[in-house]
PDB file of N, CA and C in Angstrom:
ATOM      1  N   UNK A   1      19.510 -17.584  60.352  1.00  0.00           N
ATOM      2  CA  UNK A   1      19.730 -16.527  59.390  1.00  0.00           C
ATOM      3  C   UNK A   1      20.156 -17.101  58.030  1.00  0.00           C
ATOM      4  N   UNK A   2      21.297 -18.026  58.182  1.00  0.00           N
ATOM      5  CA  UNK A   2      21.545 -18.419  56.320  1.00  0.00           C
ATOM      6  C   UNK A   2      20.630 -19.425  56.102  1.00  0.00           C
ATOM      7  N   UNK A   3      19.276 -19.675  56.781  1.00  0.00           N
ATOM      8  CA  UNK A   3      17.808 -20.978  56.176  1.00  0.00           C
ATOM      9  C   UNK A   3      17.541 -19.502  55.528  1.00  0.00           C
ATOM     10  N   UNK A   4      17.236 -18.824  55.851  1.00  0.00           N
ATOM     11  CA  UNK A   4      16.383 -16.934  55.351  1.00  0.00           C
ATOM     12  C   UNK A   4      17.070 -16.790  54.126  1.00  0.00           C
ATOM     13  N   UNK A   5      18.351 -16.822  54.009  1.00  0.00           N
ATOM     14  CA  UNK A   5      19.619 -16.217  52.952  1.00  0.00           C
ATOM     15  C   UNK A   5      19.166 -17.133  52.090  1.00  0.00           C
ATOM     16  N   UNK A   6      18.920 -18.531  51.995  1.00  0.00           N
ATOM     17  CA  UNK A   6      19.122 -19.691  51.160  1.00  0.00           C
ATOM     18  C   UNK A   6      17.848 -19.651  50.520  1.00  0.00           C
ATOM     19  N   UNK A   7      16.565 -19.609  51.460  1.00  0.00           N
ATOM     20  CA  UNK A   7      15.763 -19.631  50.982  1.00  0.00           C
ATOM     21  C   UNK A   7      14.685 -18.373  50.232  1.00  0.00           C
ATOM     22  N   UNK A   8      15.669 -16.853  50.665  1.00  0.00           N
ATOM     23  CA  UNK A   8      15.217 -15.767  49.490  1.00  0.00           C
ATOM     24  C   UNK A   8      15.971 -15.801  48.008  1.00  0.00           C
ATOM     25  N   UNK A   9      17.031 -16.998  48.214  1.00  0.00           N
ATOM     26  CA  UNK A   9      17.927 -17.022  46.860  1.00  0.00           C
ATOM     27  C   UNK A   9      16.908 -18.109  45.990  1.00  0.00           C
ATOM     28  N   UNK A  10      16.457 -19.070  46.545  1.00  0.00           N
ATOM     29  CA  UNK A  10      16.038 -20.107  46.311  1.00  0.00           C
ATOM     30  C   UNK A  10      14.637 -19.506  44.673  1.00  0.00           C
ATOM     31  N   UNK A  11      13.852 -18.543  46.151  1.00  0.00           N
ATOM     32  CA  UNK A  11      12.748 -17.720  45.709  1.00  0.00           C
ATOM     33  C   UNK A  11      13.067 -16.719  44.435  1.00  0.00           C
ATOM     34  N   UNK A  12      14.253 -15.984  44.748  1.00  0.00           N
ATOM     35  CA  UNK A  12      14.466 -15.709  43.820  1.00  0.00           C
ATOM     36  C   UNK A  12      14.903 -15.904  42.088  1.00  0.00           C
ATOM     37  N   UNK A  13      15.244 -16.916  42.609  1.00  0.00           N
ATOM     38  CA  UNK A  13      15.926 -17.753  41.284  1.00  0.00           C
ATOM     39  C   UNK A  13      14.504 -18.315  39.947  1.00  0.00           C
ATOM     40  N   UNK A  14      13.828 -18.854  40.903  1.00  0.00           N
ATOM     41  CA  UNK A  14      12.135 -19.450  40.378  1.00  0.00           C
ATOM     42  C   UNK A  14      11.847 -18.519  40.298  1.00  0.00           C
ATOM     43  N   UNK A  15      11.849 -16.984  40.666  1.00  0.00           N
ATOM     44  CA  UNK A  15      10.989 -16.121  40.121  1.00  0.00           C
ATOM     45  C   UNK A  15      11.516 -15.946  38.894  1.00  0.00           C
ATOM     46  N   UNK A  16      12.954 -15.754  38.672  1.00  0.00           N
ATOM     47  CA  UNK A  16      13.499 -15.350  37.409  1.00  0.00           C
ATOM     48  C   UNK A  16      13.253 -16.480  36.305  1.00  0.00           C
ATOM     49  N   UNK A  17      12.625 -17.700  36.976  1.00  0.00           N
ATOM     50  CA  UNK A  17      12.539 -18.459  35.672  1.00  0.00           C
ATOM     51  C   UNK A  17      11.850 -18.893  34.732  1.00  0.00           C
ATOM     52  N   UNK A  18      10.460 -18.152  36.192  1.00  0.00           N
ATOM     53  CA  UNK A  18       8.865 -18.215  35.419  1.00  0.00           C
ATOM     54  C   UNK A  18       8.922 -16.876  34.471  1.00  0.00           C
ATOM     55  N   UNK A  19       9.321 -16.648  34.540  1.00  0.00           N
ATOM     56  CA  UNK A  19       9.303 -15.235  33.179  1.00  0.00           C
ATOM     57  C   UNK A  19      10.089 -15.469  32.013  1.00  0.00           C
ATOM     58  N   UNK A  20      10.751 -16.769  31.905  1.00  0.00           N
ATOM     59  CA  UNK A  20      11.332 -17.035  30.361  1.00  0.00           C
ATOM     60  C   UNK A  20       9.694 -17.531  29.721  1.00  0.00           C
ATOM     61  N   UNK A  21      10.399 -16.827  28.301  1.00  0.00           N
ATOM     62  CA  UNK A  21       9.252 -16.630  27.351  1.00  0.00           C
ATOM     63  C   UNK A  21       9.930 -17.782  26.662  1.00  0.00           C
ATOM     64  N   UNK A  22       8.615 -18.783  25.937  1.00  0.00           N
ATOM     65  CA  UNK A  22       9.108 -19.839  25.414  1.00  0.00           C
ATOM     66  C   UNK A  22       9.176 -19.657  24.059  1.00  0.00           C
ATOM     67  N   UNK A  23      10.453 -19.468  22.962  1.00  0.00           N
ATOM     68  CA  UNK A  23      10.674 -19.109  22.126  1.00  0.00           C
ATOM     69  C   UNK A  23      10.378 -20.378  20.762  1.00  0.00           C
ATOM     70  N   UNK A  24       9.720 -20.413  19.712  1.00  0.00           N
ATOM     71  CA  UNK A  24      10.391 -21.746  18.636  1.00  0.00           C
ATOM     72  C   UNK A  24      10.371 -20.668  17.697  1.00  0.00           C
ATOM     73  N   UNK A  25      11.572 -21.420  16.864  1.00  0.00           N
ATOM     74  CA  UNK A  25      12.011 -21.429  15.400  1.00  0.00           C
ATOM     75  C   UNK A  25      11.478 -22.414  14.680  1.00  0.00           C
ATOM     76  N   UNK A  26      11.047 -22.353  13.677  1.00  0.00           N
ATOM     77  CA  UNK A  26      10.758 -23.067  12.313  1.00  0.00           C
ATOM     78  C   UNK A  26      10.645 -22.778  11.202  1.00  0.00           C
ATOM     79  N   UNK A  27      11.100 -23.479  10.659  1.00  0.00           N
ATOM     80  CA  UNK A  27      11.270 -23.149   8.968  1.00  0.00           C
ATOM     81  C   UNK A  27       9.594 -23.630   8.164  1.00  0.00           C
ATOM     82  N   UNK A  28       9.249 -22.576   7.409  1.00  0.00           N
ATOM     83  CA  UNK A  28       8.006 -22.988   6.597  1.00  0.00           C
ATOM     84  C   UNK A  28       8.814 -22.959   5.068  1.00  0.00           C
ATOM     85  N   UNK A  29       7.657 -23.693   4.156  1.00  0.00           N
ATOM     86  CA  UNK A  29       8.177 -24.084   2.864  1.00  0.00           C
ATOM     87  C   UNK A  29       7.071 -23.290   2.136  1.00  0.00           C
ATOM     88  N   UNK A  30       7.737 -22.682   1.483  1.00  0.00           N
ATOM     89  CA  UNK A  30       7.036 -21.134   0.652  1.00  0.00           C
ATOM     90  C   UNK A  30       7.282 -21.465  -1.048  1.00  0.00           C
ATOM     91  N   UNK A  31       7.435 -22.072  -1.606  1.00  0.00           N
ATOM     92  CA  UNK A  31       7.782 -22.464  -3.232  1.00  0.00           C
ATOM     93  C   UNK A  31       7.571 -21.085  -3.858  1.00  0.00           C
ATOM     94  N   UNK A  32       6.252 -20.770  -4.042  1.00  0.00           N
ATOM     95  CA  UNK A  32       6.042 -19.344  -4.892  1.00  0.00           C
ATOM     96  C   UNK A  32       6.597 -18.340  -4.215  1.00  0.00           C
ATOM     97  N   UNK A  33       7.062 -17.862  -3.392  1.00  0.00           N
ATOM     98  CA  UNK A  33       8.194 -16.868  -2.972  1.00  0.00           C
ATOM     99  C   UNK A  33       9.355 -17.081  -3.718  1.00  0.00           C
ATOM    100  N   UNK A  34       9.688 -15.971  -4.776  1.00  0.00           N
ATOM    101  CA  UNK A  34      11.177 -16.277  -5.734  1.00  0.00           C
ATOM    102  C   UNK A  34      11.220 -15.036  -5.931  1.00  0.00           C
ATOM    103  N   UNK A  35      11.150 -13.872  -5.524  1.00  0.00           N
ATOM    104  CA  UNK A  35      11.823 -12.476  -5.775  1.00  0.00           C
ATOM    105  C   UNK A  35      11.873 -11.548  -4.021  1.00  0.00           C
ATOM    106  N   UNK A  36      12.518 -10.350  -4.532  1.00  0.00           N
ATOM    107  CA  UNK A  36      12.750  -9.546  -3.269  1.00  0.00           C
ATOM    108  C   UNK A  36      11.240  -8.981  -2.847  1.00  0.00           C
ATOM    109  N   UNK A  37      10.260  -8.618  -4.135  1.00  0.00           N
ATOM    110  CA  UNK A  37       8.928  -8.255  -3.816  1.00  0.00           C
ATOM    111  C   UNK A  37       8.338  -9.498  -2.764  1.00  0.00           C
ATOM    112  N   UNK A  38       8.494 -10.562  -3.394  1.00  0.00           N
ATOM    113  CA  UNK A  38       7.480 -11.629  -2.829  1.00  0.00           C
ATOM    114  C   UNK A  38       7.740 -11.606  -0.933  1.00  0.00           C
ATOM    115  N   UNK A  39       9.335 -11.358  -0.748  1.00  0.00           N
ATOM    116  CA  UNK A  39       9.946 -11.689   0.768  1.00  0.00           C
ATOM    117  C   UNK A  39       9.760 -10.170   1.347  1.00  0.00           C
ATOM    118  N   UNK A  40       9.669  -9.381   0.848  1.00  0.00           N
ATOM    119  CA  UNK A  40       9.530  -8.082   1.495  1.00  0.00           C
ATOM    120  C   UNK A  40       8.106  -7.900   1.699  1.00  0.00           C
ATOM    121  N   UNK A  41       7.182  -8.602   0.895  1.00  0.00           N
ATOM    122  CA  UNK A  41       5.800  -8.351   1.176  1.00  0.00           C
ATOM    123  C   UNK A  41       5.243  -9.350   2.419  1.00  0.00           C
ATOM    124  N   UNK A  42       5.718 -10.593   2.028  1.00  0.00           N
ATOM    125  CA  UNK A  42       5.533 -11.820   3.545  1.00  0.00           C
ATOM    126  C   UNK A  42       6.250 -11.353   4.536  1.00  0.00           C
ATOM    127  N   UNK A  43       7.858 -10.503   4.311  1.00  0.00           N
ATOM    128  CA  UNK A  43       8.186 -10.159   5.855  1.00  0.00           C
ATOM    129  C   UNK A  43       7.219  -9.064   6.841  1.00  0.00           C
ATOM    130  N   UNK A  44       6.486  -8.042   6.037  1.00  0.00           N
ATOM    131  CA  UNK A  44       6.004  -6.608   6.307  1.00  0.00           C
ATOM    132  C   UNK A  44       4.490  -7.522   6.925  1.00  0.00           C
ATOM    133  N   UNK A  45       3.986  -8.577   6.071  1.00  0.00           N
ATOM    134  CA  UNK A  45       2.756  -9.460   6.682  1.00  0.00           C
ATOM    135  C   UNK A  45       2.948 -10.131   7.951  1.00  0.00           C
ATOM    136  N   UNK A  46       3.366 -10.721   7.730  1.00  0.00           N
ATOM    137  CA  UNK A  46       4.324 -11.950   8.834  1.00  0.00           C
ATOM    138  C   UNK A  46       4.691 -10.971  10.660  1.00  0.00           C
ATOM    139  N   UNK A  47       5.052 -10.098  10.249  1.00  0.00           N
ATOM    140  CA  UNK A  47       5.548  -9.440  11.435  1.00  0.00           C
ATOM    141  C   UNK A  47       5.020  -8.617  11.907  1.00  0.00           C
ATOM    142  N   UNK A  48       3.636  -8.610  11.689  1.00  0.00           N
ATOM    143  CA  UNK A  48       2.288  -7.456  12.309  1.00  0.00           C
ATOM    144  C   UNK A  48       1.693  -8.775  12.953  1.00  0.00           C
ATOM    145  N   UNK A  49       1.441 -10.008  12.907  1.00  0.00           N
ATOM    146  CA  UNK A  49       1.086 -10.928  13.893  1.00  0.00           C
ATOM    147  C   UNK A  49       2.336 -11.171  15.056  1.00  0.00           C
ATOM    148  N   UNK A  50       0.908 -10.769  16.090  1.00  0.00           N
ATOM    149  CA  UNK A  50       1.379 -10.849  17.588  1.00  0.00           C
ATOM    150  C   UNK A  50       1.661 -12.194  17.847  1.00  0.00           C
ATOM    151  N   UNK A  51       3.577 -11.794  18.395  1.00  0.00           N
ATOM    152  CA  UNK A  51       4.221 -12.660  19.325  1.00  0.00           C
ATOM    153  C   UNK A  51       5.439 -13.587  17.584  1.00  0.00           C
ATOM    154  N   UNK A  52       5.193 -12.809  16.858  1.00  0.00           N
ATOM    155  CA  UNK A  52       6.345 -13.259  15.836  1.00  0.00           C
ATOM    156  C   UNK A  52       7.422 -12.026  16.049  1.00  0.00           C
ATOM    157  N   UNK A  53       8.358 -12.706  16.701  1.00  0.00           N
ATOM    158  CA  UNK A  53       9.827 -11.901  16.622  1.00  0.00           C
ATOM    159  C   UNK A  53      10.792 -11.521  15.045  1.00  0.00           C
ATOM    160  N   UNK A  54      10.843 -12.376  14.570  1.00  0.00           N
ATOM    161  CA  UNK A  54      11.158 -12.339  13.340  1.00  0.00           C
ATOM    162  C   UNK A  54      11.006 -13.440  12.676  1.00  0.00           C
ATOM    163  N   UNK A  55      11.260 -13.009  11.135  1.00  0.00           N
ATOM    164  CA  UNK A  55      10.702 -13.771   9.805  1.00  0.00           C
ATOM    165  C   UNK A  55      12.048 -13.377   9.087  1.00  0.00           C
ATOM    166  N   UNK A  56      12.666 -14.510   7.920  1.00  0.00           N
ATOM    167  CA  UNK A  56      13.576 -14.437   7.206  1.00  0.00           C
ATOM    168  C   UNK A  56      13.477 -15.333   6.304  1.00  0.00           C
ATOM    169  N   UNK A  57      13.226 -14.480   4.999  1.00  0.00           N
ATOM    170  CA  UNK A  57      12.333 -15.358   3.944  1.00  0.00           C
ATOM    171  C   UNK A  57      13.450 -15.567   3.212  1.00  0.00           C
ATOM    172  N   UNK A  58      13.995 -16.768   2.080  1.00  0.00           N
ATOM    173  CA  UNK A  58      14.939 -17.042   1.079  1.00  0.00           C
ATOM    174  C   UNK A  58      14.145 -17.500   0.269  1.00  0.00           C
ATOM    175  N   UNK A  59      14.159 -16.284  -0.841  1.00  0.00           N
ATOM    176  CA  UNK A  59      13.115 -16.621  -1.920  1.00  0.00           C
ATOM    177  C   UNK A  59      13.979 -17.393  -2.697  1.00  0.00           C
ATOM    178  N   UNK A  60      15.424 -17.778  -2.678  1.00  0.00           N
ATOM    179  CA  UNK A  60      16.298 -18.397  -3.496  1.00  0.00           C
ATOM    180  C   UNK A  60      15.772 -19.782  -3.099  1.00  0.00           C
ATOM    181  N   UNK A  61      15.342 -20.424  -1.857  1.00  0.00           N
ATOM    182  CA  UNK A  61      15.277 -21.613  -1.186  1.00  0.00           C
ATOM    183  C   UNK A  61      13.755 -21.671  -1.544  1.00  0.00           C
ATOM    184  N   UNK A  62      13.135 -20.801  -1.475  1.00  0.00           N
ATOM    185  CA  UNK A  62      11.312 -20.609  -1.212  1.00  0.00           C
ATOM    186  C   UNK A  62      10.924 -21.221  -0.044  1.00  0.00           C
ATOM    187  N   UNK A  63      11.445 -20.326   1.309  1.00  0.00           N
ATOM    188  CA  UNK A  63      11.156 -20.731   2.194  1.00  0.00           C
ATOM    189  C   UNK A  63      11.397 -19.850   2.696  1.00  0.00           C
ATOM    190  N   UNK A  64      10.770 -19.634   4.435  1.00  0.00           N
ATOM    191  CA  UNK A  64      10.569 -18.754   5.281  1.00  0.00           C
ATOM    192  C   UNK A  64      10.808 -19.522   6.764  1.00  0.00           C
ATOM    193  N   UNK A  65      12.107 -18.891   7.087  1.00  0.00           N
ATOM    194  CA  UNK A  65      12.548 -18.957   9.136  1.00  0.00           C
ATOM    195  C   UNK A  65      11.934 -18.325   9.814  1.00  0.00           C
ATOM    196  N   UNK A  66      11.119 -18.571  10.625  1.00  0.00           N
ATOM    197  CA  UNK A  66      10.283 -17.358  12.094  1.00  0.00           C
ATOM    198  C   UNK A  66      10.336 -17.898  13.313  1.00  0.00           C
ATOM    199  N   UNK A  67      10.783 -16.654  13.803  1.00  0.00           N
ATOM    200  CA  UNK A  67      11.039 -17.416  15.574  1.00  0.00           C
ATOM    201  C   UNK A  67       9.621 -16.283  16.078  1.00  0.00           C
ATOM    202  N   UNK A  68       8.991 -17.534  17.169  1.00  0.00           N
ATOM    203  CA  UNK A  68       7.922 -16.561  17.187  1.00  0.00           C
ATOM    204  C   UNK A  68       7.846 -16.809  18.860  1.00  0.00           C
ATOM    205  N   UNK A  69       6.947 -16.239  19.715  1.00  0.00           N
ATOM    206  CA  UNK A  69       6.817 -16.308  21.342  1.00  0.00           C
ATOM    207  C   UNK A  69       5.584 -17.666  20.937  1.00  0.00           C
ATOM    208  N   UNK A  70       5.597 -18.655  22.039  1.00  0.00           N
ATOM    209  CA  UNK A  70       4.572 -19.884  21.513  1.00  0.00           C
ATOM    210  C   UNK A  70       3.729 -19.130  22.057  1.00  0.00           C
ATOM    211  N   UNK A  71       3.491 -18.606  24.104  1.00  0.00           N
ATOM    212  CA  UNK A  71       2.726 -18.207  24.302  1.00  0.00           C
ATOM    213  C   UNK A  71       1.668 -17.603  23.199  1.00  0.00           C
ATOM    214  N   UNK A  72       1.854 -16.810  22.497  1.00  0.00           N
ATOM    215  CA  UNK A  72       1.264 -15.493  21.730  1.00  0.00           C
ATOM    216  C   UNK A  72       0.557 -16.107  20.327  1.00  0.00           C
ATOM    217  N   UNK A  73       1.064 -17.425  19.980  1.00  0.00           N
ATOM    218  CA  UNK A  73       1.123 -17.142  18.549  1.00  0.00           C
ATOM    219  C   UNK A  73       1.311 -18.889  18.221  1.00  0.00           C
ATOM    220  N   UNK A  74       0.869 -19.525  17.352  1.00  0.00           N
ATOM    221  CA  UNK A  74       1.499 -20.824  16.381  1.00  0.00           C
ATOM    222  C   UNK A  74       1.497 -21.004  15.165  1.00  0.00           C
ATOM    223  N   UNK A  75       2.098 -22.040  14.827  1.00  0.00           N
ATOM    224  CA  UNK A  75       2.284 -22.392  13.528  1.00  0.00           C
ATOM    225  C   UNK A  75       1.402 -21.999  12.528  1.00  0.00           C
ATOM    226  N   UNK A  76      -0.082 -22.940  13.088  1.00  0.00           N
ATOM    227  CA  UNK A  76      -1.129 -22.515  12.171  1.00  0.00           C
ATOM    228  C   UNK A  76      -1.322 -21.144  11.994  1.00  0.00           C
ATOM    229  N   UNK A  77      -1.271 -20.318  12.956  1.00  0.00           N
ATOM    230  CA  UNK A  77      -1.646 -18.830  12.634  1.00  0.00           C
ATOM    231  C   UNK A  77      -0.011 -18.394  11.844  1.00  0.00           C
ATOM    232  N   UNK A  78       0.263 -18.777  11.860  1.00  0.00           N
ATOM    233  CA  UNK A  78       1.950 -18.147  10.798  1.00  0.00           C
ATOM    234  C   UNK A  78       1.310 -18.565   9.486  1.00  0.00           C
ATOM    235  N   UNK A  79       0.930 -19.822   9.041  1.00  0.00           N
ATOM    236  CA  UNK A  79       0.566 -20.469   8.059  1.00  0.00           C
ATOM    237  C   UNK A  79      -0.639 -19.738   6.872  1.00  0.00           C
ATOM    238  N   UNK A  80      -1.496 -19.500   8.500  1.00  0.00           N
ATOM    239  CA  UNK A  80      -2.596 -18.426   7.769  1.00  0.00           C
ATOM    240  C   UNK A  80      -2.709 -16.953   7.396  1.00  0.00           C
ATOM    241  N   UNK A  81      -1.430 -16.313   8.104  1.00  0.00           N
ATOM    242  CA  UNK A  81      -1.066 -15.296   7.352  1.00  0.00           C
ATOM    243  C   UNK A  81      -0.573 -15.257   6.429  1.00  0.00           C
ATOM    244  N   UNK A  82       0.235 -16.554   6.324  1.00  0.00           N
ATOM    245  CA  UNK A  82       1.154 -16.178   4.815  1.00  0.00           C
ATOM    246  C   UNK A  82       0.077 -16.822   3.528  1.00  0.00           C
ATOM    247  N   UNK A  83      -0.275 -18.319   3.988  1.00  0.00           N
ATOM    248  CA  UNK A  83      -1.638 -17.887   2.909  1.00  0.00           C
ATOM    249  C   UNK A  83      -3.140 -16.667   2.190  1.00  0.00           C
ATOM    250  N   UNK A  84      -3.388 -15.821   3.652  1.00  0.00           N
ATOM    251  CA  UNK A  84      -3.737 -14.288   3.675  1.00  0.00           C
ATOM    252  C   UNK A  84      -3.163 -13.547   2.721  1.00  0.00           C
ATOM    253  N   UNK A  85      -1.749 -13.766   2.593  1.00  0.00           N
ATOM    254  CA  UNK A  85      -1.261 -13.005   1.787  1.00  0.00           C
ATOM    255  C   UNK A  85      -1.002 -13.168   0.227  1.00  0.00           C
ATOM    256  N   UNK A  86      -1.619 -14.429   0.163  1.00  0.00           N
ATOM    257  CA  UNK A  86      -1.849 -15.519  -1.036  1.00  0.00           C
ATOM    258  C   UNK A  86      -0.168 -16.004  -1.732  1.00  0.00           C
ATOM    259  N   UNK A  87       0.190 -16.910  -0.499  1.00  0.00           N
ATOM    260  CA  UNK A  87       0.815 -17.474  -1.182  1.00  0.00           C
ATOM    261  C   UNK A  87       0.628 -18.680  -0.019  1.00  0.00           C
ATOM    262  N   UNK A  88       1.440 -20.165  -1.139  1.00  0.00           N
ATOM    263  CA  UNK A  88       1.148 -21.255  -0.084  1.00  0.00           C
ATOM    264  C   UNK A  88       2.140 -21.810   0.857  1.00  0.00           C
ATOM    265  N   UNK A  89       1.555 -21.918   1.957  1.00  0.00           N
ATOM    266  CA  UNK A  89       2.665 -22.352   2.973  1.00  0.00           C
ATOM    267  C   UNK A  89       2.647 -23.700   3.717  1.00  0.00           C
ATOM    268  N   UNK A  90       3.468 -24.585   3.220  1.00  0.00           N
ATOM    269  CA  UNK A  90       3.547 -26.118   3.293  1.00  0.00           C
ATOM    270  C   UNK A  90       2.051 -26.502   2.736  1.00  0.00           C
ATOM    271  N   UNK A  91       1.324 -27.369   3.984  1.00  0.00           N
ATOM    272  CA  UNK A  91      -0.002 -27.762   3.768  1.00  0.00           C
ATOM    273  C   UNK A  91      -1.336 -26.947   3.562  1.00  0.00           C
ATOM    274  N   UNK A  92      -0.978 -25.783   3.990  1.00  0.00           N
ATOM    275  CA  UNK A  92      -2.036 -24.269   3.369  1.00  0.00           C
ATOM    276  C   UNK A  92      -1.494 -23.936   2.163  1.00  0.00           C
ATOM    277  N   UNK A  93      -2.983 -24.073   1.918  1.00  0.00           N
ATOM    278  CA  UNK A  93      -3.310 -23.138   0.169  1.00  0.00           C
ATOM    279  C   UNK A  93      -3.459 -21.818   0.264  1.00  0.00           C
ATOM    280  N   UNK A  94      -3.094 -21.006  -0.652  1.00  0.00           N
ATOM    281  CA  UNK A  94      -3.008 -19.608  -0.901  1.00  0.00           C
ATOM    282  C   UNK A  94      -4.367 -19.345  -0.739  1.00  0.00           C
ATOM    283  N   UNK A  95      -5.659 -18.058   0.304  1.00  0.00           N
ATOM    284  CA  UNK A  95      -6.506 -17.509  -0.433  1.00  0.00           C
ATOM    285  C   UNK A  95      -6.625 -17.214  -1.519  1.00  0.00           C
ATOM    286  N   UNK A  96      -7.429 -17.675  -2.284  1.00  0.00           N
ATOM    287  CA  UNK A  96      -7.340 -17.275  -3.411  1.00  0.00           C
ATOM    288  C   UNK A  96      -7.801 -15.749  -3.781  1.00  0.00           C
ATOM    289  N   UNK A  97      -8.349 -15.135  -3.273  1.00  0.00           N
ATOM    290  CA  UNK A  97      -8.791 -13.760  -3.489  1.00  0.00           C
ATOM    291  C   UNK A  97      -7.213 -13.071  -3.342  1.00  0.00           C
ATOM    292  N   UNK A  98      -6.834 -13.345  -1.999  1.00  0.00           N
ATOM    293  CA  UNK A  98      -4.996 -12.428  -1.919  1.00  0.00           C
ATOM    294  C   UNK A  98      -4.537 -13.128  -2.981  1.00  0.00           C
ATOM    295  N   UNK A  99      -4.535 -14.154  -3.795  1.00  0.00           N
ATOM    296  CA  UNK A  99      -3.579 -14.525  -4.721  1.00  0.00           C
ATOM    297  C   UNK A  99      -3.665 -14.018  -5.895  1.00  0.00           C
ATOM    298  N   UNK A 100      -5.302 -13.553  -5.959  1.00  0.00           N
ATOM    299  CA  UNK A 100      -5.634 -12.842  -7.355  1.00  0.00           C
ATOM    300  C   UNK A 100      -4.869 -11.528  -7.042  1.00  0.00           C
ATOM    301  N   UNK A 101      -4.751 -11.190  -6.208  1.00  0.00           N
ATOM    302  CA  UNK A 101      -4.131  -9.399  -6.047  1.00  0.00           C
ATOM    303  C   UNK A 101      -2.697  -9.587  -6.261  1.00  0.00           C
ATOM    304  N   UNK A 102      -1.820 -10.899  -5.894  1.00  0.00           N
ATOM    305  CA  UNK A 102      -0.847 -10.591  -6.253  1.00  0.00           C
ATOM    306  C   UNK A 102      -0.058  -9.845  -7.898  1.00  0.00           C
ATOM    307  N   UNK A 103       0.961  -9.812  -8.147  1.00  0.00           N
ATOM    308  CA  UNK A 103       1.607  -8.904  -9.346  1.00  0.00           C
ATOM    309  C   UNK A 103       1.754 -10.337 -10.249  1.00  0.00           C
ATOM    310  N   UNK A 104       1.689 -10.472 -11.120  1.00  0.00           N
ATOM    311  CA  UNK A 104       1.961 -11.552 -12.681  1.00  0.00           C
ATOM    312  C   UNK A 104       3.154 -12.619 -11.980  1.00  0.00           C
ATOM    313  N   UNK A 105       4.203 -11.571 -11.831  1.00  0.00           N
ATOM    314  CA  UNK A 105       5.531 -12.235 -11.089  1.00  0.00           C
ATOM    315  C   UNK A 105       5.603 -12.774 -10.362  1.00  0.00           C
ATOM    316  N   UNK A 106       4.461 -12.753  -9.346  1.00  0.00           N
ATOM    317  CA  UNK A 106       4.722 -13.776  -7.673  1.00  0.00           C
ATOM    318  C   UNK A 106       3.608 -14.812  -7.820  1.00  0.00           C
ATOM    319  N   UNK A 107       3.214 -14.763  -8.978  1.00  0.00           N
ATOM    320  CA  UNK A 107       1.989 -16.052  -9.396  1.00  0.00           C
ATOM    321  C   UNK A 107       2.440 -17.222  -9.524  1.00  0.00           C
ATOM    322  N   UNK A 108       2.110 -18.255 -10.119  1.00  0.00           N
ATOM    323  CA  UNK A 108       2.374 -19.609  -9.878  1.00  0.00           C
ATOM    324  C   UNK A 108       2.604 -19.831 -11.476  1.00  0.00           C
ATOM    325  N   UNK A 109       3.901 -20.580 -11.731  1.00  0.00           N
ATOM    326  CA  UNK A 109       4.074 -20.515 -13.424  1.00  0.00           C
ATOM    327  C   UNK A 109       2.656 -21.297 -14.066  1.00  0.00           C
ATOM    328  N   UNK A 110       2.163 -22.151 -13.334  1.00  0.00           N
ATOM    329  CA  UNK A 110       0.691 -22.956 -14.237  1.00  0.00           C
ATOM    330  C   UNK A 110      -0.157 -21.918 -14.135  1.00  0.00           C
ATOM    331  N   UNK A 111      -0.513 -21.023 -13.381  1.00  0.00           N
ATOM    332  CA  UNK A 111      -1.277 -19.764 -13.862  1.00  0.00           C
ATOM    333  C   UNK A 111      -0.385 -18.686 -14.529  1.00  0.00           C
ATOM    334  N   UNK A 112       0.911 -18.607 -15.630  1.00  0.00           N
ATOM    335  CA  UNK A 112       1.220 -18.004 -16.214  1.00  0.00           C
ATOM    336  C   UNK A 112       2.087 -16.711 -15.905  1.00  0.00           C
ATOM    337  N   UNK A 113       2.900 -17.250 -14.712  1.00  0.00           N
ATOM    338  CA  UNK A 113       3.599 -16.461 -13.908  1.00  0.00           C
ATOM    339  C   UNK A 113       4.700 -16.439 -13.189  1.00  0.00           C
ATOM    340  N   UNK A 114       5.257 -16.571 -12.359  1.00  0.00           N
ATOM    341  CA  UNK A 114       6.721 -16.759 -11.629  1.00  0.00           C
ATOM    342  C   UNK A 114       7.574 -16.315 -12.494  1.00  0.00           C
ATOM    343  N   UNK A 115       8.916 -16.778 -11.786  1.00  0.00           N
ATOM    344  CA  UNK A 115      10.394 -16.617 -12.781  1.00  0.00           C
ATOM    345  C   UNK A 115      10.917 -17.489 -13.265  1.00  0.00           C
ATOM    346  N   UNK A 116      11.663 -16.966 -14.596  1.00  0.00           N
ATOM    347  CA  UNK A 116      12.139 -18.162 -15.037  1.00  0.00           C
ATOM    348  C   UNK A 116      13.701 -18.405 -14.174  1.00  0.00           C
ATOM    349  N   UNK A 117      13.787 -19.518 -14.288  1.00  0.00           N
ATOM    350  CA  UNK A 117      15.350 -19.888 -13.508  1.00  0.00           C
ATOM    351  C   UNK A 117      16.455 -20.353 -14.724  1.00  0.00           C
TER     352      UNK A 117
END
C-alpha cells in the first residue's frame, strides 16, 4: 500500500511540472522611443502578439522589458513587431512604410524629428 501512496505522489508531482510554462524576460534597445506616445503605441502593438505577457517600455532609457511564454512566441517575432510598428529594435530596422506613418515627434532627429533633450 505505501509503494501505491509513493508512487501516485511521485506521478503526481511530474504531472504538475510538465505544465510550467517556460517564461523569458529581455530587455530590447528601442533609441527612437522618447515620449509617452511612442511607449503607449509599442505597448498597445507589442501585446496583441501571442504568448507576450507583458511589455514595459522606458522611453527615458529607449528601451523596452517583455516577458513573453517561449513556447508561443521569440525574440525575433518581438523584434518584428516593434519594427512593424516602425521603429528600430536592436539589430532590426524600422519598416519603413510604418515609419513613414509615424507623427514628426517619434521620427529619427536625421530625418528631422525626435526630441530635443
Amino acid at each position: 500500500m505505501r509503494i501505491f501512496f509513493v508512487l501516485l505522489v511521485v506521478f503526481c508531482s511530474n504531472a504538475g511540472i510538465a505544465q510550467v510554462k517556460p517564461i523569458m524576460t529581455t530587455t530590447i534597445k528601442i533609441p527612437q522611443a522618447q515620449c509617452l506616445q511612442c511607449k503607449s503605441r509599442l505597448e498597445y502593438q507589442v501585446k496583441r502578439l501571442d504568448g507576450v505577457l507583458e511589455i514595459l517600455v522606458n522611453y527615458r532609457k529607449g528601451e523596452a522589458r517583455v516577458k513573453f511564454l517561449t513556447d508561443r512566441t521569440d525574440i525575433e517575432q518581438i523584434k518584428t513587431m516593434i519594427s512593424n510598428t516602425g521603429y528600430d529594435a536592436d539589430d532590426v530596422i524600422a519598416n519603413p512604410d510604418a515609419y513613414n506613418r509615424l507623427p514628426l515627434s517619434c521620427k529619427k532627429q536625421s530625418d528631422k524629428g525626435g526630441h530635443t533633450k
